[in-house]
Protein backbone atom coordinates (compact mmCIF):
# COMPACT_ATOMS: atom_id res chain seq x y z
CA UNK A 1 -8.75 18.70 17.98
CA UNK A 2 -8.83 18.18 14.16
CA UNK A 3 -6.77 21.10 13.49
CA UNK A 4 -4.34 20.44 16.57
CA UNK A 5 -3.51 16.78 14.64
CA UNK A 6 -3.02 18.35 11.46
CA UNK A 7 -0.99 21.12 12.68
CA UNK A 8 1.51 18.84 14.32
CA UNK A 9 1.69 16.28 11.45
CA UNK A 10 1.43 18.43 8.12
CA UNK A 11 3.11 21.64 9.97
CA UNK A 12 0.37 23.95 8.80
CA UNK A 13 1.53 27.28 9.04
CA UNK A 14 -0.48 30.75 9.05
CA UNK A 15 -0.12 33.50 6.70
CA UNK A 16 2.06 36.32 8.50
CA UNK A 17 1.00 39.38 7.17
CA UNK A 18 3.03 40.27 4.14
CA UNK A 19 4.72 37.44 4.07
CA UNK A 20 3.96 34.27 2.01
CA UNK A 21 7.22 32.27 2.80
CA UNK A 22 9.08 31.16 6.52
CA UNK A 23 12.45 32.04 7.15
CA UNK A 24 13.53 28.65 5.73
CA UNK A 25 11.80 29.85 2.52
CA UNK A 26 8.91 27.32 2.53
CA UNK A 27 5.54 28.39 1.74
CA UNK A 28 2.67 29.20 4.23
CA UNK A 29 -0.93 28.95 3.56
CA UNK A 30 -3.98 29.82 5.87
CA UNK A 31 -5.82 26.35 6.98
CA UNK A 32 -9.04 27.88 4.85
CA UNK A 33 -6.64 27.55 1.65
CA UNK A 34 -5.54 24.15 2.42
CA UNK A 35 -9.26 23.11 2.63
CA UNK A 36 -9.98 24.50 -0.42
CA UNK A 37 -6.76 22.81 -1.62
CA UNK A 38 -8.08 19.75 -0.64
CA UNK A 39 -12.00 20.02 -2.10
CA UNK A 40 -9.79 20.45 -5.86
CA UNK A 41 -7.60 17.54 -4.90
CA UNK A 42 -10.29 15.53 -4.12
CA UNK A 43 -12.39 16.39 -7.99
CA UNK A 44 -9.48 15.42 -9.47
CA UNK A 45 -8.62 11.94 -7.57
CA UNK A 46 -12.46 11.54 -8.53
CA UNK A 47 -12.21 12.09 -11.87
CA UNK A 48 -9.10 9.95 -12.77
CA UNK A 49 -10.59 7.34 -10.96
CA UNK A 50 -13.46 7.41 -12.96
CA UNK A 51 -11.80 7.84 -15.89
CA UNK A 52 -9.74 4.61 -15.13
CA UNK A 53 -12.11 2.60 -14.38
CA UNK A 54 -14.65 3.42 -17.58
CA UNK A 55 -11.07 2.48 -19.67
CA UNK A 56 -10.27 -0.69 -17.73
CA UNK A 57 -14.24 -1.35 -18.29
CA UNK A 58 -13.60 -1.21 -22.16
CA UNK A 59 -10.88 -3.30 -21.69
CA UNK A 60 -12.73 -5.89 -20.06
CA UNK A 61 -11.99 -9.18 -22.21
CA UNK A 62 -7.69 -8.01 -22.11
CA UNK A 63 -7.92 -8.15 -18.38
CA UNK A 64 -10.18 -11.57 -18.26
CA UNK A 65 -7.47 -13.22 -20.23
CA UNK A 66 -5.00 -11.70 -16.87
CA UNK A 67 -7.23 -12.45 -14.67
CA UNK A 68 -6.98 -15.83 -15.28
CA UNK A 69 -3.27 -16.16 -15.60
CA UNK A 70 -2.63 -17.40 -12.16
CA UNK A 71 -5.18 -20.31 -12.84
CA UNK A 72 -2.63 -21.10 -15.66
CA UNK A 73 0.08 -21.01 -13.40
CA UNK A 74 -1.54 -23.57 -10.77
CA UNK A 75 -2.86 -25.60 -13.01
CA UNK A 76 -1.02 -25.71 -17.00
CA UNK A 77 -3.14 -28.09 -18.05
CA UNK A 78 -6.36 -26.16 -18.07
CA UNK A 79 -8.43 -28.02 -16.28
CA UNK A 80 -8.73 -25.71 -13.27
CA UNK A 81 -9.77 -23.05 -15.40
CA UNK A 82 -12.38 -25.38 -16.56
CA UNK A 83 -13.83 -25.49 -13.22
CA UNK A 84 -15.41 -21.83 -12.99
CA UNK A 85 -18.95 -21.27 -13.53
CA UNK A 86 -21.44 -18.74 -13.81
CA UNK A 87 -24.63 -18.93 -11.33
CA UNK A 88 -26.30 -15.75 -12.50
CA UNK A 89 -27.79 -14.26 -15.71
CA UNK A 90 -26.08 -10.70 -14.74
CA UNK A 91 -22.81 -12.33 -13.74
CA UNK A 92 -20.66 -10.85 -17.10
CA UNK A 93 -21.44 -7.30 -16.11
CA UNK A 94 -21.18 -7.56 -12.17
CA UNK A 95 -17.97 -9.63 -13.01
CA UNK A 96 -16.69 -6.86 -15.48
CA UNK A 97 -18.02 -4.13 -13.20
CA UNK A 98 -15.76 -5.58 -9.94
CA UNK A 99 -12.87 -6.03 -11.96
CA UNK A 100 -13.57 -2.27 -13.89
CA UNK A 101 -13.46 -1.44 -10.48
CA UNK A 102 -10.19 -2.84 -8.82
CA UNK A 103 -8.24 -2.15 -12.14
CA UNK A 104 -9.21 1.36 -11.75
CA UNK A 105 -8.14 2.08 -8.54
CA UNK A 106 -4.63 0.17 -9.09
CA UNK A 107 -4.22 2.35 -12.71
CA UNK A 108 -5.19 6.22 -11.01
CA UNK A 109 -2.60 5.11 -8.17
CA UNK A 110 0.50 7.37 -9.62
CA UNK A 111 -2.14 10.48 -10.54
CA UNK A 112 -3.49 9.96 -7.15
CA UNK A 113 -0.27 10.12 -5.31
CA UNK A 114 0.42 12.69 -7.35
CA UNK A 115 -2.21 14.83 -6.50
CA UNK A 116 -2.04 14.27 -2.86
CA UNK A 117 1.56 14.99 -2.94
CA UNK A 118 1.27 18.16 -4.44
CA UNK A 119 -1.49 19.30 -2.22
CA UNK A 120 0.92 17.78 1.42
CA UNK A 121 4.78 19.23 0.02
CA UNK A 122 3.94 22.94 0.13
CA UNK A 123 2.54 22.02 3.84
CA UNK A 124 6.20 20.54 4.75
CA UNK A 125 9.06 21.50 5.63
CA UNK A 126 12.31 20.93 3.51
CA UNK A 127 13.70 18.42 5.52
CA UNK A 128 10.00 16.20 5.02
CA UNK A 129 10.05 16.96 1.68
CA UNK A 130 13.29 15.00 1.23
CA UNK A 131 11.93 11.93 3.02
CA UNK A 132 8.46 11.95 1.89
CA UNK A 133 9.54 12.46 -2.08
CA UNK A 134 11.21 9.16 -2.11
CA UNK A 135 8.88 8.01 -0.08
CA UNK A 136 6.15 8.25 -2.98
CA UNK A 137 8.44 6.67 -5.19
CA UNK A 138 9.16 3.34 -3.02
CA UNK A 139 5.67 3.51 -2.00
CA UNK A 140 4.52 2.74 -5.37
CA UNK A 141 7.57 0.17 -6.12
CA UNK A 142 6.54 -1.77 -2.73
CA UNK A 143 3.14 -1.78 -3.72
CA UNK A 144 3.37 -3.07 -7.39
CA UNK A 145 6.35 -5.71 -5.68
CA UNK A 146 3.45 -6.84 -3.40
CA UNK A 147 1.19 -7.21 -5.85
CA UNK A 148 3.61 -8.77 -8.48
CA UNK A 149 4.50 -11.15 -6.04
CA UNK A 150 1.03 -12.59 -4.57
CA UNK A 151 -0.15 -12.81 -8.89
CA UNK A 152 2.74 -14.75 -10.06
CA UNK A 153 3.32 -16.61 -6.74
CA UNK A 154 1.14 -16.59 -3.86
CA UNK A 155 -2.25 -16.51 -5.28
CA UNK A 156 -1.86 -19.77 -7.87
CA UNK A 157 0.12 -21.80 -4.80
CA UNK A 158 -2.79 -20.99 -2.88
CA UNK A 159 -4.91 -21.70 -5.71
CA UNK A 160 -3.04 -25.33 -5.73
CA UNK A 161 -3.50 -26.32 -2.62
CA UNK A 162 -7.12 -25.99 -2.21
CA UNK A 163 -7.59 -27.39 -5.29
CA UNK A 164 -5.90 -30.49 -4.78
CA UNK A 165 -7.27 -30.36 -0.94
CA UNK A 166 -10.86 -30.50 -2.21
CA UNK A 167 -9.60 -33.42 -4.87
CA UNK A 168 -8.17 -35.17 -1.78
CA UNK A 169 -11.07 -35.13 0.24
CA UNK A 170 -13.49 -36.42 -2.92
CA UNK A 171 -15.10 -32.68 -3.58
CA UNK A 172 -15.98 -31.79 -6.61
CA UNK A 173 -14.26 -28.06 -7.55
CA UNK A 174 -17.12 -25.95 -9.15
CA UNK A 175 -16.11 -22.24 -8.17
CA UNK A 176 -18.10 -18.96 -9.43
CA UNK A 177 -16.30 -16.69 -10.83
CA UNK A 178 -17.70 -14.17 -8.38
CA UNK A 179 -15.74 -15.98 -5.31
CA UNK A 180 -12.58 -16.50 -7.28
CA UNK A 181 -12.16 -12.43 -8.07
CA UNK A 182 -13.08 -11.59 -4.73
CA UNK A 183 -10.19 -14.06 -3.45
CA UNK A 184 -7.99 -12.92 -5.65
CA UNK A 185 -8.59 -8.85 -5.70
CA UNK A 186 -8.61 -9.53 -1.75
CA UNK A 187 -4.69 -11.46 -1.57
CA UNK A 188 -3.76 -9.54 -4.54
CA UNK A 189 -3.98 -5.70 -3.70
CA UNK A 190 -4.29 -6.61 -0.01
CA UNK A 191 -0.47 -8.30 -0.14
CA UNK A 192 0.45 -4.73 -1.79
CA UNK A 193 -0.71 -2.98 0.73
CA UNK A 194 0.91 -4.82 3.34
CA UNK A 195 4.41 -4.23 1.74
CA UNK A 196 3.73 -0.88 2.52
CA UNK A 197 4.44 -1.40 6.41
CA UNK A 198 7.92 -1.58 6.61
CA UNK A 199 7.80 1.59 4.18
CA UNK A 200 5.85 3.51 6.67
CA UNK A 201 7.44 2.31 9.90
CA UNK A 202 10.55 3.74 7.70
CA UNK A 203 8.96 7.29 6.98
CA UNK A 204 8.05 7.65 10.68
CA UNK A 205 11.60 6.82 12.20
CA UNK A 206 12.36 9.49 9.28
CA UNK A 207 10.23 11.90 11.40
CA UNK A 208 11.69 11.36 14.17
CA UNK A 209 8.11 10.20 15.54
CA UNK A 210 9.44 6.40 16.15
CA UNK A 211 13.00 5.11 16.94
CA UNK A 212 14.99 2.24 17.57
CA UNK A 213 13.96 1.90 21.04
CA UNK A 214 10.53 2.23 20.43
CA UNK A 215 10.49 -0.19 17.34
CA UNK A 216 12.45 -2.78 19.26
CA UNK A 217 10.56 -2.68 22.53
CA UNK A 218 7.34 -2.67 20.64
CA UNK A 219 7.70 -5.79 18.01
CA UNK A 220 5.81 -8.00 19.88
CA UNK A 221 2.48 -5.36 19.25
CA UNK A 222 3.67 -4.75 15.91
CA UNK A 223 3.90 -9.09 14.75
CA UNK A 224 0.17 -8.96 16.50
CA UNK A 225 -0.63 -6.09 14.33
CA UNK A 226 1.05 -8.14 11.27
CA UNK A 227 -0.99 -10.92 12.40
CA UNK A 228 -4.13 -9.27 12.12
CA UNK A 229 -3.61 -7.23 9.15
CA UNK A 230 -3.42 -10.68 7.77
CA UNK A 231 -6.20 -12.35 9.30
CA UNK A 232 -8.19 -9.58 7.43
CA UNK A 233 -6.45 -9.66 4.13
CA UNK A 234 -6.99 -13.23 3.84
CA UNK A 235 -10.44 -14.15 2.65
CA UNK A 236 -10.16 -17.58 4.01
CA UNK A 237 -9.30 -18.76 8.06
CA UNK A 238 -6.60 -21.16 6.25
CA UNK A 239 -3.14 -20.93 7.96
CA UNK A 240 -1.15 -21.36 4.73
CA UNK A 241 -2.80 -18.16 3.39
CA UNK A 242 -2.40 -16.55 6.79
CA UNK A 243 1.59 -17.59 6.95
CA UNK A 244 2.11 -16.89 3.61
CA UNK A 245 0.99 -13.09 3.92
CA UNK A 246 2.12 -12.28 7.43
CA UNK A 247 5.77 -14.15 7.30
CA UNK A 248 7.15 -11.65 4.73
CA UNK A 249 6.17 -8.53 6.23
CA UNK A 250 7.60 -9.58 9.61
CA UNK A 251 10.58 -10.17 7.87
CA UNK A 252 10.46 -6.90 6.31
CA UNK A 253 9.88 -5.28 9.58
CA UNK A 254 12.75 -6.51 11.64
CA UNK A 255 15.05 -5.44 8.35
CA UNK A 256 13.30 -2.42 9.35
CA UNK A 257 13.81 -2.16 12.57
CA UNK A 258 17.81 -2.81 11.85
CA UNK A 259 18.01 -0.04 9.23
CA UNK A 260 16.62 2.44 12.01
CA UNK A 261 18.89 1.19 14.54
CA UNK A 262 22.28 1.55 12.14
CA UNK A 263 20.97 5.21 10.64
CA UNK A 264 20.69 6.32 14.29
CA UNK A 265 24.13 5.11 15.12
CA UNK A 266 25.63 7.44 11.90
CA UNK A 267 23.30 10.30 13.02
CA UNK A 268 24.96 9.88 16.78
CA UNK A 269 28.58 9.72 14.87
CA UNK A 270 28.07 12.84 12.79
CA UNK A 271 26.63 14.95 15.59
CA UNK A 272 29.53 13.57 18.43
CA UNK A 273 31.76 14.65 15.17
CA UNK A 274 30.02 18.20 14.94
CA UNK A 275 30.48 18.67 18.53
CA UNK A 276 34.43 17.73 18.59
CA UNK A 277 34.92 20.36 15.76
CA UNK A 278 32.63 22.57 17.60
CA UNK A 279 35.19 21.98 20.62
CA UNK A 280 38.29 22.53 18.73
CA UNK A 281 37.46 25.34 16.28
């Protein structure tokens, strides 16, 4: 079953006696070479994780001083900032560990998608080589846009508005610093990742797995999806949170959905044009 999935997705291909490339000229491997393939692909994604995370460690007090930019930019006057505390003797190190942690991941992302890339392209064929290259590439810029976006924008409004809720409602703010870098590791990398739908709903009408029809006849599933994604992302049941992640990526998606629909139409113009000259030649 296993193999069947990766057959049909990856276009595994095996070794013909003799002959280490397809007629197209792309390269063939056994499955047993791709799985070895993969055990080195998955050292190195280890080590450079590692390796990013023990640097971002010894970097700890640089990304404090980031980490609490967004409390800047809700609050100039400081006083927000003020507000976190400390409820535990190990907090510095479990604090530094987290963020060691999430900065790691974020700084291996290129090597990573390197490596997997270059384990997946011999696997494809030269037509899914030309949409999964770029692919990479946007991949990375929606990710980084998403994440841009939700630490210069989404994460201090949000920051705001519960902190002036609270002051509205006569609570005292007193939050660990703990909560706060869970909240905003959570909106911060999750809003990245959810830039990356419209990318993949884009890779798979490049496929030729989805289409127009299918996209359009399936958004009601797909804003449920959004929805949920969402729900999850979001640490807290707020709707302002919850809007303020989902509404962009539905946006996104219905661009989406109209960028399939028009590159269809040129395909259909190009081929009813091959077919005329087909006809007359």
């Amino acid at each position: 079953m296993l193999f069947n999935i990766l057959t049909k997705l990856f276009k595994l291909r095996e070794n013909r006696p003799g002959d280490q490339r397809d007629e197209h000229g792309d390269i063939v491997k056994p499955f047993l070479d791709h799985m070895e393939d993969l055990r080195w692909v998955i050292v190195k994604v280890l080590a450079v994780l590692v390796t990013a995370m023990v640097a971002a460690f010894w970097n700890r007090q640089e990304l404090m001083h980031l980490l609490q930019q967004p409390l800047h930019i809700a609050d100039p006057t400081g006083e927000l900032a003020k507000t976190l505390r400390s409820d535990n003797v190990i907090d510095s190190f479990m604090i530094s560990f987290k963020m060691a942690f999430y900065v790691g991941i974020i700084m291996a992302l290129p090597f990573i998608l390197y490596f997997i890339a270059d384990f997946v392209l011999p696997a494809l064929t030269k037509r899914e080589k030309r949409i999964l290259i770029p692919g990479f590439a946007v991949g990375v810029v929606f990710f980084m846009a998403g994440a841009s976006a939700s630490y210069l924008y989404i994460t201090p409004h949000t920051l705001d508005f519960f902190w002036k809720d609270a002051a509205s409602i006569g609570i005292q703010t007193l939050w660990t610093w703990r909560s706060y870098i869970s909240f905003f590791t959570w909106l911060t990398i999750g809003f990245g990742l959810m830039c990356e739908v419209p990318l993949i709903v884009m890779l798979l009408a490049g496929f030729g797995i989805v289409n127009y029809k299918f996209l359009s006849n399936t958004r009601n599933y797909a804003y449920v999806i959004i929805f949920v994604l969402a729900a999850v992302v979001a640490p807290t049941p707020d709707p302002i949170t919850f809007l303020i992640l989902a509404a962009p990526i539905i946006v996104m998606y219905e661009a989406c959905i109209w960028i399939v629909w028009g590159l269809e139409g040129r395909r259909r113009k190009r081929d009813a044009a091959a077919a005329i000259d087909d006809l007359v030649g």
